[in-house]
N, C-alpha and C. Protein backbone atom coordinates (compact mmCIF):
# COMPACT_ATOMS: atom_id res chain seq x y z
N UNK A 1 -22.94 -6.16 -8.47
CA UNK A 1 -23.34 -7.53 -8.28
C UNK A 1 -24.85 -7.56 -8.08
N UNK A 2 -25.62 -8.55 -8.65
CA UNK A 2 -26.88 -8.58 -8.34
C UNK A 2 -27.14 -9.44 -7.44
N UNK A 3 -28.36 -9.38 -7.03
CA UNK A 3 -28.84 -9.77 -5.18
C UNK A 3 -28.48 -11.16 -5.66
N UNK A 4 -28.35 -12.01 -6.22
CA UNK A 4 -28.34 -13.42 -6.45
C UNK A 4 -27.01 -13.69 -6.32
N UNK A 5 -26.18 -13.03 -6.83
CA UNK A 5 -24.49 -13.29 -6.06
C UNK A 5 -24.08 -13.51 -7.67
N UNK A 6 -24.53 -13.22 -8.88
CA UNK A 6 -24.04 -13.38 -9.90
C UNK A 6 -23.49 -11.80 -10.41
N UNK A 7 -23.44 -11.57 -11.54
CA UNK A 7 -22.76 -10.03 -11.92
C UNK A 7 -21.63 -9.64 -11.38
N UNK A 8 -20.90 -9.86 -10.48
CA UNK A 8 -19.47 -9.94 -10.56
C UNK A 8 -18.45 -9.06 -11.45
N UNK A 9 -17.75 -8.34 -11.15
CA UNK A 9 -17.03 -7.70 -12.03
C UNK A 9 -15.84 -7.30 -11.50
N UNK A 10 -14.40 -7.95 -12.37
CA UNK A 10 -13.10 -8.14 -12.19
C UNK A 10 -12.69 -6.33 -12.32
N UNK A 11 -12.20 -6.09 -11.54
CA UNK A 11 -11.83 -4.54 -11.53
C UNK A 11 -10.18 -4.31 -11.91
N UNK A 12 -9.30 -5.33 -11.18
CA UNK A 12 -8.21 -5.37 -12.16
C UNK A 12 -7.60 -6.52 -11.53
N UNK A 13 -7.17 -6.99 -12.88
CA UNK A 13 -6.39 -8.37 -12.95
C UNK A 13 -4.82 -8.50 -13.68
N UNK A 14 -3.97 -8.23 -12.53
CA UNK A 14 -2.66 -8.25 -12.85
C UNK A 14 -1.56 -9.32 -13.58
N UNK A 15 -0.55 -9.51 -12.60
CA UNK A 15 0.15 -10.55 -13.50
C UNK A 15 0.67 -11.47 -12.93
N UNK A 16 0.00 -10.92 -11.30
CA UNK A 16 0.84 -11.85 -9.88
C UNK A 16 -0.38 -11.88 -8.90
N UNK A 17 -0.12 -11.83 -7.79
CA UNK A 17 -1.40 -12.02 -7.07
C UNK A 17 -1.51 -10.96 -6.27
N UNK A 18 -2.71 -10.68 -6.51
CA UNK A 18 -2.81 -9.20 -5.65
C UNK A 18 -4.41 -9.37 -4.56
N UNK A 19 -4.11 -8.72 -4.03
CA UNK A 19 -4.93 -8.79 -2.50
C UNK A 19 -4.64 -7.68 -1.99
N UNK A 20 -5.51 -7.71 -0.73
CA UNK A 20 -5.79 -6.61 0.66
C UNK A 20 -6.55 -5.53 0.19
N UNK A 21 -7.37 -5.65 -0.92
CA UNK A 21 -7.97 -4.40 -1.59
C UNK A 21 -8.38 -3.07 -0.52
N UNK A 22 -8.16 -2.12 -0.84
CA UNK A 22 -8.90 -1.02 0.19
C UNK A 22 -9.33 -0.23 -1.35
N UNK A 23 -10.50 0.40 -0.99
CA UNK A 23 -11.08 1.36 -2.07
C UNK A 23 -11.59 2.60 -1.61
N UNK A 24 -11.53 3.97 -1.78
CA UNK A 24 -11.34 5.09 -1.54
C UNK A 24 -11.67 6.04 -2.53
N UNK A 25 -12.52 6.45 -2.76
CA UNK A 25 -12.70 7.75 -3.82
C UNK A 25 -12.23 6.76 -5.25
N UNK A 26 -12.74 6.27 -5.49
CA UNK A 26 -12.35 5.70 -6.60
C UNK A 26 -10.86 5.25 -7.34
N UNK A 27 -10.20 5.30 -5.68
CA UNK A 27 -8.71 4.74 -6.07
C UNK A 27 -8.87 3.57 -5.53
N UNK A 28 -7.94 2.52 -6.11
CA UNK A 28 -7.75 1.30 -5.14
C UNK A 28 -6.15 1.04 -5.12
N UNK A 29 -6.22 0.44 -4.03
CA UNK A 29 -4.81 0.57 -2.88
C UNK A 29 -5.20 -1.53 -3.01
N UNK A 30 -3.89 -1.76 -2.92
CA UNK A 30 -3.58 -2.77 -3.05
C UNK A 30 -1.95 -3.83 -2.84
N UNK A 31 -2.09 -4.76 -2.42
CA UNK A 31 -0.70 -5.75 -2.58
C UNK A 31 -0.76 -6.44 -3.74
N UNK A 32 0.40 -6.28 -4.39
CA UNK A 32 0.81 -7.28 -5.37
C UNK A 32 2.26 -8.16 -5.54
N UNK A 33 2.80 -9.31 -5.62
CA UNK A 33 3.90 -9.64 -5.93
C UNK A 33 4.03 -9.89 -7.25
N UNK A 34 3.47 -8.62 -8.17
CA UNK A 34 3.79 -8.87 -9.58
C UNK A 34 5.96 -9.00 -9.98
N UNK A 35 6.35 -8.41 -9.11
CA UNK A 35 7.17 -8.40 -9.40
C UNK A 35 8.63 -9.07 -8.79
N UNK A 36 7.96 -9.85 -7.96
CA UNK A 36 8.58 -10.88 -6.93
C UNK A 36 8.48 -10.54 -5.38
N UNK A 37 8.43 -9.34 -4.95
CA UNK A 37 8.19 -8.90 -3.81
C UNK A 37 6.93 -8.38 -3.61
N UNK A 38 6.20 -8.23 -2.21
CA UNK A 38 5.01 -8.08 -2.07
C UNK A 38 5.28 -6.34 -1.60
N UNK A 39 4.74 -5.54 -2.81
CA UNK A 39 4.87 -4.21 -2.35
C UNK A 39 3.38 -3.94 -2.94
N UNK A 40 2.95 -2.09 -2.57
CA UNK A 40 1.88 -1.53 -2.63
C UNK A 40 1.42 -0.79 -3.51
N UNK A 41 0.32 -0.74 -4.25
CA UNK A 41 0.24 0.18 -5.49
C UNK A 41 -0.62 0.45 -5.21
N UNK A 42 -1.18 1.85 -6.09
CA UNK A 42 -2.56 2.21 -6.07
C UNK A 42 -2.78 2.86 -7.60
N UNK A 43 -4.38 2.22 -7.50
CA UNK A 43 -5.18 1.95 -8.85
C UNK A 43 -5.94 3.09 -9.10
N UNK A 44 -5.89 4.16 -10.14
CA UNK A 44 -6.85 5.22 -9.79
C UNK A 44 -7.70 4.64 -11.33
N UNK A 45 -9.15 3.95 -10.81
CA UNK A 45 -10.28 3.35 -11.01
C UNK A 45 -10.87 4.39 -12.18
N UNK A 46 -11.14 5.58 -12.66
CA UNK A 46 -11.03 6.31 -13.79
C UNK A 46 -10.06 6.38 -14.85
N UNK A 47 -8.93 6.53 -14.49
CA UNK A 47 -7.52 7.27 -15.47
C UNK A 47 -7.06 6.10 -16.14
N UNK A 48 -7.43 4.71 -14.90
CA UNK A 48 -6.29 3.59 -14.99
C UNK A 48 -4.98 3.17 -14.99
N UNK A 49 -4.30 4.26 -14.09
CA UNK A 49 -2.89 4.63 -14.30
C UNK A 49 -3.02 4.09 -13.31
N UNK A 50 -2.18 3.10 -12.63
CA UNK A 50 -0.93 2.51 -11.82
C UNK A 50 -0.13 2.44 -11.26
N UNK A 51 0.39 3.05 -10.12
CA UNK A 51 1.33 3.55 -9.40
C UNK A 51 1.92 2.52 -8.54
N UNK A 52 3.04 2.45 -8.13
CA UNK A 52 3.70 1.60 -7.47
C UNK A 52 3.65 2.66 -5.98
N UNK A 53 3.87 2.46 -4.76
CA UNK A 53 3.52 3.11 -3.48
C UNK A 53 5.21 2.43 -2.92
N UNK A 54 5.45 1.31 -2.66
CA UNK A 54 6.55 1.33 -2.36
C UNK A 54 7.35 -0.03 -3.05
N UNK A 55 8.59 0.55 -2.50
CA UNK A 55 9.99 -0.09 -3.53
C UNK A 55 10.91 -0.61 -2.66
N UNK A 56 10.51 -2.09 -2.07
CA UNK A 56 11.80 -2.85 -1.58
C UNK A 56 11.40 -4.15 -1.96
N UNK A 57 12.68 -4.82 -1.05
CA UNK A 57 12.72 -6.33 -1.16
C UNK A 57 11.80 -7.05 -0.29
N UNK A 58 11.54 -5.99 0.98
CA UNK A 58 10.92 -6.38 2.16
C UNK A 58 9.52 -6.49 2.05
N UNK A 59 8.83 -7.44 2.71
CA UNK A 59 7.16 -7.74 2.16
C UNK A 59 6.86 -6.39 2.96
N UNK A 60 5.67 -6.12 2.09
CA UNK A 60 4.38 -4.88 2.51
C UNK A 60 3.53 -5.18 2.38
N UNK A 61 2.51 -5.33 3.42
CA UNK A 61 1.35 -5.72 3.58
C UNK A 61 0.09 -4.79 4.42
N UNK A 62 -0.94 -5.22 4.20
CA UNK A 62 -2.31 -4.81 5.05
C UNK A 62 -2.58 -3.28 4.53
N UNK A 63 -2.45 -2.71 3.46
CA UNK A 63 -2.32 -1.11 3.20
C UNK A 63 -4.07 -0.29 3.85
N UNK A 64 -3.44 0.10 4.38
CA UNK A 64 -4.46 0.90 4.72
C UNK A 64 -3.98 2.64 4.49
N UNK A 65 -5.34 3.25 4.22
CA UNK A 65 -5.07 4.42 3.77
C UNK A 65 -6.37 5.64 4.65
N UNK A 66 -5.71 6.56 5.00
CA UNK A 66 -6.11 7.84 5.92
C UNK A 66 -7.33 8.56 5.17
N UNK A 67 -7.84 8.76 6.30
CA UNK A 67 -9.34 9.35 6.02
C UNK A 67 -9.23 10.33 4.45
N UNK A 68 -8.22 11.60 4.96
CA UNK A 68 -7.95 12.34 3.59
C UNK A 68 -7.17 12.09 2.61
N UNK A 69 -6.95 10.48 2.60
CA UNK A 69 -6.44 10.27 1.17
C UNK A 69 -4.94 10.43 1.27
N UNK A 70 -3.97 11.16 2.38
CA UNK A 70 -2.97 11.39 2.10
C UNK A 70 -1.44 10.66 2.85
N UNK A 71 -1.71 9.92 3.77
CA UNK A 71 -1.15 9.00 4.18
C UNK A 71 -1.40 7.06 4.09
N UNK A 72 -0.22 6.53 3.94
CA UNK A 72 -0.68 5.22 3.86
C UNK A 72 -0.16 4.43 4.82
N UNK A 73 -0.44 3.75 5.78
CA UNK A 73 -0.07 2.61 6.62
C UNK A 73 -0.03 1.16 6.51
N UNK A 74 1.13 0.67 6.45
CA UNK A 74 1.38 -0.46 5.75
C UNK A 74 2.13 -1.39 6.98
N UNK A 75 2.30 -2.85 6.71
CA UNK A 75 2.92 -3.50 7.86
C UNK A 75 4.41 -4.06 6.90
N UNK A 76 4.78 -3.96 7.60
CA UNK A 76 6.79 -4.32 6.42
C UNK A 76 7.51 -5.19 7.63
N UNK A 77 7.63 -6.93 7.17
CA UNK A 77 8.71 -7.26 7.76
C UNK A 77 9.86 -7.58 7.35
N UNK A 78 10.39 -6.90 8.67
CA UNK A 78 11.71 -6.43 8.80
C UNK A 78 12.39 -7.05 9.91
N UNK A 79 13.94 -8.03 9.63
CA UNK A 79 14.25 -8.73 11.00
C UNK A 79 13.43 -9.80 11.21
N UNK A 80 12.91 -10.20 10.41
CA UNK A 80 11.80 -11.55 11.03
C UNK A 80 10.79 -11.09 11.91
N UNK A 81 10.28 -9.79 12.07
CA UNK A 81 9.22 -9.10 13.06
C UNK A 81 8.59 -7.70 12.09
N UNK A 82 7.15 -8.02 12.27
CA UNK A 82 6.59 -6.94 11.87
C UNK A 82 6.62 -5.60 12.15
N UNK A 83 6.74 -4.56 11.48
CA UNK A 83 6.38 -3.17 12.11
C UNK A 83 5.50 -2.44 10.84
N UNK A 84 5.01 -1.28 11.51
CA UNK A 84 3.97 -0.41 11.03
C UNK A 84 4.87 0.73 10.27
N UNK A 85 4.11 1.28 9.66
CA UNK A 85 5.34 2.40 8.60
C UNK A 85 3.99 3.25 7.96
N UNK A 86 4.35 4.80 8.10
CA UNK A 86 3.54 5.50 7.86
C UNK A 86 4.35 5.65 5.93
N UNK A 87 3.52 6.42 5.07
CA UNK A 87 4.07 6.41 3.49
C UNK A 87 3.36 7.92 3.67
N UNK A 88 3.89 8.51 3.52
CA UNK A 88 3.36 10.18 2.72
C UNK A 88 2.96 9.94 1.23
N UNK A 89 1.89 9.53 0.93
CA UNK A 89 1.79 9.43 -0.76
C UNK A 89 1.42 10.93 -1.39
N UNK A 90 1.24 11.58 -1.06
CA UNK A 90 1.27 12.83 -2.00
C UNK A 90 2.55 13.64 -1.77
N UNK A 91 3.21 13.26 -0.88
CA UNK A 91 5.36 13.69 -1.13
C UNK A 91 5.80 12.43 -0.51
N UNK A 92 5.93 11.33 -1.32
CA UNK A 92 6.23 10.19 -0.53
C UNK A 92 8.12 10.49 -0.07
N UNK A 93 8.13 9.94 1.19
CA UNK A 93 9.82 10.12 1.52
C UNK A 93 10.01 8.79 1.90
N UNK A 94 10.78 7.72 1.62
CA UNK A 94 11.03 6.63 2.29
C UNK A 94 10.60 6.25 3.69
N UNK A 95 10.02 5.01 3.84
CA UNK A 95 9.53 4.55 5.36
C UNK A 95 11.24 5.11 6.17
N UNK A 96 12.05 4.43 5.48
CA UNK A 96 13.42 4.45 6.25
C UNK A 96 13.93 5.97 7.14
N UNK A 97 13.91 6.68 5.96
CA UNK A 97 14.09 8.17 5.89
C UNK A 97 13.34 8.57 7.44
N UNK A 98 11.96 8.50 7.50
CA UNK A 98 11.22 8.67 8.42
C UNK A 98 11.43 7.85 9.93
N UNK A 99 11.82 6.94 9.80
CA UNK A 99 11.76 5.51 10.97
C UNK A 99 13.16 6.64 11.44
N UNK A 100 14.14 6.63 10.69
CA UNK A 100 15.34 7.34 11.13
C UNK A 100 15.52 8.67 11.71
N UNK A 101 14.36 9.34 11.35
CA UNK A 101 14.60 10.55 11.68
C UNK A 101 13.48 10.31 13.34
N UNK A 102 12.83 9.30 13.43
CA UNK A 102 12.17 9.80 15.12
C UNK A 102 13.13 8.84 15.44
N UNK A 103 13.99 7.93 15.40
CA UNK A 103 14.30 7.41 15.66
C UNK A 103 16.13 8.35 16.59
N UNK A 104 16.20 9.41 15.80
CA UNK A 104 17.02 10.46 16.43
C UNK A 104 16.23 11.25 16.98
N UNK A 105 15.02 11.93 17.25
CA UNK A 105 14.38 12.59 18.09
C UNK A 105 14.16 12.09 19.08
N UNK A 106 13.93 10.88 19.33
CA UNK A 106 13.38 9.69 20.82
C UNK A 106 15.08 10.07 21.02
N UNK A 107 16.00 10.02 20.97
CA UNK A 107 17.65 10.07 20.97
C UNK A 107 17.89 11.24 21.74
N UNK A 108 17.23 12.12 21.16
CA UNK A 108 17.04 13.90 21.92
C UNK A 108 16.62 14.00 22.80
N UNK A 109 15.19 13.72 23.00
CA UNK A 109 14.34 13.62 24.04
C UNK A 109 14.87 12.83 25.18
């Protein structure tokens, strides 16, 4: 963009509405309801390949992503109340998978 607020440049323009941009090493992390639900993708800004980050019915929002690139934190409501949900994106395992499994360790403890 130049100092005048003109030059502007659309980095990607989907098919639904997308928001919450975060940008990172030349990936971008993002919300979209291209596909009726508000889930998370990330944009790798060279390759141009497209990844979907997660897969429900349930909205996902606010993506934020970890210093080294390898976790993602997202807000998912669930029950009519928000919660936080960590994503392993380089071995992603379901938020669920995870919520369930401390969810039996707090059980142990």
């Amino acid at each position: 963009m130049k100092t005048n607020g003109t030059g502007e440049k659309v980095i990607y323009a989907g098919k639904g509405d997308d928001n919450d941009p975060i940008l990172t090493n030349n990936i971008l992390y993002f919300k979209s309801n291209v596909d009726g639900d508000w889930d998370v993708y990330k944009l790798n800004l060279k390759t141009k390949i497209l990844i979907k980050l997660t897969h429900n019915r349930l909205p996902d929002w606010n993506p934020r992503i970890s210093r080294d690139g390898t976790k993602l934190l997202i807000a998912r409501k669930l029950k009519r109340r928000w919660r936080l949900f960590f994503i392993n994106i380089q071995n992603p395992v379901p938020a669920g998978v995870i919520v369930a499994a401390i969810q039996e360790k707090v059980k142990k403890d």
